[in-house]
Protein backbone atom coordinates (compact mmCIF):
# COMPACT_ATOMS: atom_id res chain seq x y z
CA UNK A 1 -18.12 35.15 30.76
CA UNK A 2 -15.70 32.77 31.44
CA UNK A 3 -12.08 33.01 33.36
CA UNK A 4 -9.23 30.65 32.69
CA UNK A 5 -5.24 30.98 33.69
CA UNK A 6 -2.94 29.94 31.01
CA UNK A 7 0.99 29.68 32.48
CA UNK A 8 2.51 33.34 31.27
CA UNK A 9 5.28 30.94 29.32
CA UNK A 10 2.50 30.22 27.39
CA UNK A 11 0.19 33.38 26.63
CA UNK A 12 2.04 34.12 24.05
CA UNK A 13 1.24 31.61 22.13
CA UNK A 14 -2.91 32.21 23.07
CA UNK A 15 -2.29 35.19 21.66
CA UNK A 16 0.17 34.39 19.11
CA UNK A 17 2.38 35.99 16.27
CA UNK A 18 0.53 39.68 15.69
CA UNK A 19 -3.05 38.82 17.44
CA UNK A 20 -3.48 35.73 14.79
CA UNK A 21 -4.36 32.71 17.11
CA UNK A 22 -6.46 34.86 19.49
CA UNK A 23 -8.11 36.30 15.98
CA UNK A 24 -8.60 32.58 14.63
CA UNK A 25 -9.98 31.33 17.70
CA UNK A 26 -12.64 34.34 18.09
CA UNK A 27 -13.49 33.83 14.28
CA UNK A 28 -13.94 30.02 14.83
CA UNK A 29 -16.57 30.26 18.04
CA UNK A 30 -17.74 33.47 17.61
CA UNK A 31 -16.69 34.49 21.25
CA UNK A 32 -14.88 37.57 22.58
CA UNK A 33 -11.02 37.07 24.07
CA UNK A 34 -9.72 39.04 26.41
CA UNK A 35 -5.78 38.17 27.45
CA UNK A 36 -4.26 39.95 30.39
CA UNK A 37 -0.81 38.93 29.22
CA UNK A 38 0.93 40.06 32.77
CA UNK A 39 -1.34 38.24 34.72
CA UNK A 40 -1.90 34.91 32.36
CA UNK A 41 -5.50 35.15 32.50
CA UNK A 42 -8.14 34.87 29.33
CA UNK A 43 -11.56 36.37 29.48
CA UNK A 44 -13.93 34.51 26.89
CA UNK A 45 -16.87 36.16 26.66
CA UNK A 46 -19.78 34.99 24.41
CA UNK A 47 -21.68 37.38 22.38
CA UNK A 48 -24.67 34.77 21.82
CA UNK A 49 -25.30 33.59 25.58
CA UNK A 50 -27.97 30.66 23.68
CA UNK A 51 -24.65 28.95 22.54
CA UNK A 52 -22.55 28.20 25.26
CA UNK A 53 -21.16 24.92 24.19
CA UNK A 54 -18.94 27.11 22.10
CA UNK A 55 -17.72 28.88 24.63
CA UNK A 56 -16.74 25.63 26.62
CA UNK A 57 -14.85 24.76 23.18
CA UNK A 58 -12.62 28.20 22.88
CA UNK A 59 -12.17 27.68 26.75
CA UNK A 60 -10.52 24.07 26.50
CA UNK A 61 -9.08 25.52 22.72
CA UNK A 62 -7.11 28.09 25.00
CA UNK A 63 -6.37 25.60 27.76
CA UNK A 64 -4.29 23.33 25.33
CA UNK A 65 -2.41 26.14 24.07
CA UNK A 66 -1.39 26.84 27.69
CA UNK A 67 -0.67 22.97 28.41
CA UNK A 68 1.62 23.32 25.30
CA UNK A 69 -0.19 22.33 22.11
CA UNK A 70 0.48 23.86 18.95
CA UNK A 71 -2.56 26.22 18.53
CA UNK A 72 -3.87 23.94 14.65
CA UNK A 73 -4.04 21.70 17.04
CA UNK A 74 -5.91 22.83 19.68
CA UNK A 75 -8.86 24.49 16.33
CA UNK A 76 -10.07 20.57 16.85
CA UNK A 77 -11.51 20.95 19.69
CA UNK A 78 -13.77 23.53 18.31
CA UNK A 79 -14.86 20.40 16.07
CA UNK A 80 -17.81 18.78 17.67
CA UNK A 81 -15.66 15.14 18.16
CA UNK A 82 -12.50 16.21 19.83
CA UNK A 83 -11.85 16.31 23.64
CA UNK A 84 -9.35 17.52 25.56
CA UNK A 85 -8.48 15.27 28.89
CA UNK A 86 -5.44 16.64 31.36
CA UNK A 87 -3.70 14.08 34.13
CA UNK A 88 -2.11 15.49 37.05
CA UNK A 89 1.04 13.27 37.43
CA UNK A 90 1.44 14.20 40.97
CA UNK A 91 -2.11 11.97 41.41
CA UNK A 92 1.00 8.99 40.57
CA UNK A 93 3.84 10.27 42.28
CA UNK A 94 3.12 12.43 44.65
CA UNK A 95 5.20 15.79 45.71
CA UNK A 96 8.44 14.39 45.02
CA UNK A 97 10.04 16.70 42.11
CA UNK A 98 12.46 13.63 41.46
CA UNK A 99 9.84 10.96 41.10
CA UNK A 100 7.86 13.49 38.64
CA UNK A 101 10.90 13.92 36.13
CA UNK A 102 11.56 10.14 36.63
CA UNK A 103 7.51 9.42 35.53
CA UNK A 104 7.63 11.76 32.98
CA UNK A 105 10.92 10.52 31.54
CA UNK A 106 9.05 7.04 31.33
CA UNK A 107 6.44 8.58 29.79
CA UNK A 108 8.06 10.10 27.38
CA UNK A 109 10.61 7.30 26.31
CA UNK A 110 14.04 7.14 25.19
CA UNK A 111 13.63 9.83 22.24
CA UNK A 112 10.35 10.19 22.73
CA UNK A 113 9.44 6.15 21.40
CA UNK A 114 6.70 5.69 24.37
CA UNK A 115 4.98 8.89 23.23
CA UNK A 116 5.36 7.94 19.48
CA UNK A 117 3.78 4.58 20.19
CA UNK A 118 0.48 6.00 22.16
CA UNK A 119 0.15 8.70 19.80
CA UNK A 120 0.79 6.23 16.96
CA UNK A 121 -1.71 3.63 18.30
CA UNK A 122 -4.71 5.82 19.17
CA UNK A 123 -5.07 8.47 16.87
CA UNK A 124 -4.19 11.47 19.83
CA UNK A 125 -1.82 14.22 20.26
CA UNK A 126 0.23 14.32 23.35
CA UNK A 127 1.66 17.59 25.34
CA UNK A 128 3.53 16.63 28.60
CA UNK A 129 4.37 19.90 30.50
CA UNK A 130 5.20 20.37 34.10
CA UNK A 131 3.27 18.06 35.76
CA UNK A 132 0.48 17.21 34.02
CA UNK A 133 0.06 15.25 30.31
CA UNK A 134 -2.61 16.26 28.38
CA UNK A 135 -4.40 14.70 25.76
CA UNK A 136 -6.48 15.77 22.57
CA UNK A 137 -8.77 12.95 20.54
CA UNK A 138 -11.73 12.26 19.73
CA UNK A 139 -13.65 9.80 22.02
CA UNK A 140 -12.54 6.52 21.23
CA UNK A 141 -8.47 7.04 21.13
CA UNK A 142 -8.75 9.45 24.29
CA UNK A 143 -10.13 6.43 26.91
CA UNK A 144 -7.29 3.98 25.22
CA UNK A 145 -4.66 6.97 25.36
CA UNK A 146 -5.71 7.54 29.37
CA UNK A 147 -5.16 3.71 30.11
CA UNK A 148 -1.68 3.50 28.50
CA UNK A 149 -0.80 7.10 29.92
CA UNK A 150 -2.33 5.64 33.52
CA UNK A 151 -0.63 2.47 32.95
CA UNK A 152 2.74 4.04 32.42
CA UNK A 153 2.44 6.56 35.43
CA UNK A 154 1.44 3.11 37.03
CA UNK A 155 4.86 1.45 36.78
CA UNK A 156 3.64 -1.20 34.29
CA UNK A 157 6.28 -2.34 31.89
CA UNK A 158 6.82 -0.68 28.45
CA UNK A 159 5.79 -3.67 27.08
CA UNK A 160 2.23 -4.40 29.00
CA UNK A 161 1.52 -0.94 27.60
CA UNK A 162 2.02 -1.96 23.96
CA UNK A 163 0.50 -5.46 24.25
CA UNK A 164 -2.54 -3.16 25.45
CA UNK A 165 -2.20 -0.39 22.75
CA UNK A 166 -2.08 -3.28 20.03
CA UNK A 167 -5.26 -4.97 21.12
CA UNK A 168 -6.96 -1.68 21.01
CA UNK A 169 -6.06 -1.07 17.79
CA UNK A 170 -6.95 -4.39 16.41
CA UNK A 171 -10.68 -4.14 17.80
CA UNK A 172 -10.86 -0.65 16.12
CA UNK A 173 -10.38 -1.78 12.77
């Protein structure tokens, strides 16, 4: 059994319309969900205790619903080659609320171009939430996606970022 504490903005969506994502996500892995939806906390319990890489799956599965992924989304990582990967942007900036909004801004570019471009470029999805940015790929997009999101929370230039995002993609094709 397994404990995990999804933001109660977002339990509703774990749960979703009528019961159907929880449903999907205990027909997908086999495992038991229990949401405490005034307390934000999920219970995944795992009927076959020899397979508990599954239950690690429905655990991050529920974790990027609560960091704000749209829940066909988050199914991948019950896929064998997806990961999910969260950055704490106060590991950048620190405990200043106006630095965060000012990092995140940058992060997220003027109408969202900067996200665009890293999704775009490594073949991940994106969720940037609070104060952390998390990521969904498989393995190969998610270390390239982590540099350009580091490099960004870094104060590099816009541009450094892409120079590095379009040498990544030429060496994967």
């Amino acid at each position: 059994m397994n404990l995990i504490r999804v933001p109660l903005s977002r339990i509703g969506a774990v749960i979703g319309p009528k019961g159907k994502t929880k449903r999907k996500l205990e027909e997908l892995s086999g495992c038991v969900l229990n949401i405490d939806s005034g307390e934000g906390v999920v219970e995944i319990s795992s009927p076959n205790e020899n397979d508990a890489l599954k239950g690690l799956q429905v655990i991050n599965a529920a974790r990027a619903i609560g960091r704000g992924f749209n829940p066909e989304k988050a199914y991948q990582l019950l896929e064998m080659d997806y990961y999910l990967e969260v950055v704490d942007i106060r590991n950048y900036v620190g405990k200043s609320k106006k630095r965060l909004g000012t990092v995140r801004g940058r992060l997220i570019g003027k109408e969202g171009k900067t996200r665009h471009i890293i999704e775009d470029m490594t073949g991940c999805d994106l969720a940037i939430q609070g104060h952390t940015v998390s990521i969904i790929s498989d393995l190969n997009g998610l270390e390239s996606a982590k540099v350009a999101i580091s490099m960004v929370l870094g104060g590099s230039e816009h541009g450094s970022v892409y120079k590095y995002l379009e040498g990544f993609r030429r060496r994967n094709r």
